[in-house]
Protein backbone atom coordinates (compact mmCIF):
# COMPACT_ATOMS: atom_id res chain seq x y z
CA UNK A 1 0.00 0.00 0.00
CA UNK A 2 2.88 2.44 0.91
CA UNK A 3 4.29 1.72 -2.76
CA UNK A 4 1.00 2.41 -4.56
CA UNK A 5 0.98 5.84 -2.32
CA UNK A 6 4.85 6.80 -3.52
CA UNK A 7 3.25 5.67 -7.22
CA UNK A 8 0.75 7.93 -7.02
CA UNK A 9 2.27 11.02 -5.45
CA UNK A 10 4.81 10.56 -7.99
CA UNK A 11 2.25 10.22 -10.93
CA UNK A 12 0.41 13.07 -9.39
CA UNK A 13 3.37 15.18 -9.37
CA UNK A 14 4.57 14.64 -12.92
CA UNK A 15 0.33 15.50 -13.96
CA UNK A 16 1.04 18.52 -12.48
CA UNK A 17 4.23 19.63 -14.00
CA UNK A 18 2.63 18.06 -17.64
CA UNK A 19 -0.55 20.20 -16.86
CA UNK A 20 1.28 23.20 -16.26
CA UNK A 21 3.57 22.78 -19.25
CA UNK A 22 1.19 21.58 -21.87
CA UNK A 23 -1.96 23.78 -20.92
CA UNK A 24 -0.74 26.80 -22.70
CA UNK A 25 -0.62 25.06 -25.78
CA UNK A 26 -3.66 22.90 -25.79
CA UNK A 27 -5.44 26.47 -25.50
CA UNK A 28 -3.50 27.40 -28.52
CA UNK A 29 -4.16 24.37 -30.48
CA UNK A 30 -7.90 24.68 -29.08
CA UNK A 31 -8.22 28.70 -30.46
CA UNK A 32 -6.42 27.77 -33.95
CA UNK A 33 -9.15 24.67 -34.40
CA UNK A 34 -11.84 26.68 -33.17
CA UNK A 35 -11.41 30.66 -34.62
CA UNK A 36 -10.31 32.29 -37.83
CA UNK A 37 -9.13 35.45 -37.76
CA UNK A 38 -11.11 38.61 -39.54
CA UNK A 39 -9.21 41.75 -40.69
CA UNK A 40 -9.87 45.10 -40.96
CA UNK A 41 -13.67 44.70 -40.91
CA UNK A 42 -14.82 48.48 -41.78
CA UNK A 43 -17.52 50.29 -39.33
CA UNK A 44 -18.42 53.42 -39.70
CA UNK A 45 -20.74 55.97 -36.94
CA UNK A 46 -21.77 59.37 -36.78
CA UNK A 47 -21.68 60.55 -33.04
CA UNK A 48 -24.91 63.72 -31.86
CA UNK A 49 -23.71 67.05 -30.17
CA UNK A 50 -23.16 65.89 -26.60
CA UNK A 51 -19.44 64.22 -26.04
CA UNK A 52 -17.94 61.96 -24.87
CA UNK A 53 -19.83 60.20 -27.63
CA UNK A 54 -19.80 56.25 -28.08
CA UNK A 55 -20.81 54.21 -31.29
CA UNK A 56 -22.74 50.86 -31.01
CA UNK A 57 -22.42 48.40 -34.10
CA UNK A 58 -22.69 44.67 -34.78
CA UNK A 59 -19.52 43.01 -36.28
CA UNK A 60 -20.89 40.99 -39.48
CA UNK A 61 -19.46 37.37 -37.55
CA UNK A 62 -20.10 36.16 -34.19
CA UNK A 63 -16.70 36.73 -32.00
CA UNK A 64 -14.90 33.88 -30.39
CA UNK A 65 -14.38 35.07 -27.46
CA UNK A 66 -16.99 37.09 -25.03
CA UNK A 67 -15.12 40.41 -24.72
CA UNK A 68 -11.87 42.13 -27.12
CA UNK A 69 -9.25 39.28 -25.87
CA UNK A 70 -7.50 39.35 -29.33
CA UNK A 71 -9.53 41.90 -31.02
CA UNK A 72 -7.72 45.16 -32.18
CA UNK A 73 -10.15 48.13 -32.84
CA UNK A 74 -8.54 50.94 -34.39
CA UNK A 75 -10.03 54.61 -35.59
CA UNK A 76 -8.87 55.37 -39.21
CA UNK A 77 -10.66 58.57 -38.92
CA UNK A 78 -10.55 61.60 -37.99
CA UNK A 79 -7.67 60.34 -36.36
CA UNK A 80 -5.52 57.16 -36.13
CA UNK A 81 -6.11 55.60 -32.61
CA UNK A 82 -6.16 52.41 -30.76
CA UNK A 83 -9.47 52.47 -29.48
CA UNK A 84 -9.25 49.06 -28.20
CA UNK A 85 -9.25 49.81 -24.57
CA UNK A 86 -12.05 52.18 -25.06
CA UNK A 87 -14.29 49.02 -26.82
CA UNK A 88 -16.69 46.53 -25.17
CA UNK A 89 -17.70 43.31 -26.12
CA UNK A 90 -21.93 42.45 -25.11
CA UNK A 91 -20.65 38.79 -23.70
CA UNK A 92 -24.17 37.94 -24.29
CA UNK A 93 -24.64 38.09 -28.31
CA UNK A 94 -20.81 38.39 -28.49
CA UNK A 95 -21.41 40.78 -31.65
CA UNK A 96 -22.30 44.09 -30.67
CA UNK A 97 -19.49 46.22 -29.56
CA UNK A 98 -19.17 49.49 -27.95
CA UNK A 99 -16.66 51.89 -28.79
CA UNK A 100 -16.64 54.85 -26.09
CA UNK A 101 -14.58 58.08 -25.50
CA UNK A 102 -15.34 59.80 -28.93
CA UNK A 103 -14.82 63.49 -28.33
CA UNK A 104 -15.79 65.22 -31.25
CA UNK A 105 -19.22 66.34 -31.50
CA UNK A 106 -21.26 65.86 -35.06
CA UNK A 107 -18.19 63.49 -36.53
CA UNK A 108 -18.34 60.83 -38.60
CA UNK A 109 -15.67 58.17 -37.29
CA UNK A 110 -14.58 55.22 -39.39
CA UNK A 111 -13.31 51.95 -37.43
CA UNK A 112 -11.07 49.14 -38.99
CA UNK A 113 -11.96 46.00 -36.66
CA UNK A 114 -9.63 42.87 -36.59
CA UNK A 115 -11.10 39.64 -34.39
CA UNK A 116 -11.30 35.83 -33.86
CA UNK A 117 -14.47 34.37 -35.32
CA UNK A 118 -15.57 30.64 -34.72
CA UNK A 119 -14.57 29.01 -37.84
CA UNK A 120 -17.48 27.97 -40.11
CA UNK A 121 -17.18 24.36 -39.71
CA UNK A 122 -16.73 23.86 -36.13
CA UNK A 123 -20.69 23.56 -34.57
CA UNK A 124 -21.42 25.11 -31.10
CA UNK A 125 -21.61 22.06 -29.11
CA UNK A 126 -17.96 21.07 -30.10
CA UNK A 127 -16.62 24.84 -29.59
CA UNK A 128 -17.81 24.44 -26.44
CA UNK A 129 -15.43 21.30 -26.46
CA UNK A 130 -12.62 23.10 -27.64
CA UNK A 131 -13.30 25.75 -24.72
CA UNK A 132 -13.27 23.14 -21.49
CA UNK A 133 -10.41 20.78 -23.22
CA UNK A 134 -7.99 23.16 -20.85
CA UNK A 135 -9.91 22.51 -17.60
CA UNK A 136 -10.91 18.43 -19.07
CA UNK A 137 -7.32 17.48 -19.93
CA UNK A 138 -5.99 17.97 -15.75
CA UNK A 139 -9.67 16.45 -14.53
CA UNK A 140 -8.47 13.26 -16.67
CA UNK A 141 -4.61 13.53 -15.11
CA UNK A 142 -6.51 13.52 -11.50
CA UNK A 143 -9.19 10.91 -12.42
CA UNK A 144 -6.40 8.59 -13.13
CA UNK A 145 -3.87 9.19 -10.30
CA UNK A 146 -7.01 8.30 -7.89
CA UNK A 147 -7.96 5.47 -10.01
CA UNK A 148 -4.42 4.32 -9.51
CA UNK A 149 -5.05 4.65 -5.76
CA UNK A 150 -8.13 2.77 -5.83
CA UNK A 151 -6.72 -0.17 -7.54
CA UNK A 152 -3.54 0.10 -5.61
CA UNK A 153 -5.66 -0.28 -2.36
CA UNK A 154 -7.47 -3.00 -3.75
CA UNK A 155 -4.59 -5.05 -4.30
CA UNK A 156 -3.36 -5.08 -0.54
């Protein structure tokens, strides 16, 4: 019984240190199955007389993720600005987006938009796959270091 204990620790140790090094790139692996990547996707508001101003519009795909993690939103005009920080994501329709802190009242702004959309032939039940494989992969690596206890206790 002590053996199977040393086993396990040791098993569970070297889940850990895989989990740690490999979880990175399953999420990796996981985004590039999952998302393709749209570029400069044009928008274009006109903001009333009161400012700070914002601009509401819907992005023509769905985004992959459920606020701007790896979306760049950039004003083209009147000005050249990364307006990323200044954007938000509606996490429920992940589509609309908010672009706040426009200051010049009665302007036309144009947007260039790059983001991650799901690809068009991976369904919603296996993106949401894709999503949890980081949190299924060390559930498995912990399933099987108590399943190694188990039988390891039923052998003494």
């Amino acid at each position: 019984m002590f053996k199977a204990s040393i086993i396990a620790t040791v098993f569970l140790i070297v889940a850990v240190i895989m989990s740690v090094v490999l979880l990175p790139t399953l999420v990796d692996v996981g985004d590039s199955v999952r998302l393709t990547s749209v570029t400069d996707e044009p928008h274009t508001c006109t903001t009333g007389l009161s400012v700070p101003a914002s601009c509401q519009f819907n992005l023509d795909s769905i985004n992959g993720f459920s606020d701007t993690t790896q979306m760049l939103v950039e004003e083209v005009s009147p000005s050249v600005v990364d307006k990323t920080n200044q954007s938000t994501l509606d996490s429920s329709n992940r589509q609309t987006l908010t672009v706040s802190g426009l200051a010049i009242p009665s302007q036309q702004y144009n947007f260039l938009i790059d983001y991650k959309k799901t690809a068009p032939n991976v369904s919603d039940s296996f993106e949401g796959v894709l999503k949890l494989a980081p949190l299924i992969f060390p559930i498995i690596l912990v399933g099987l270091v108590f399943g190694l206890l188990f039988v390891g206790r039923l052998r003494t």
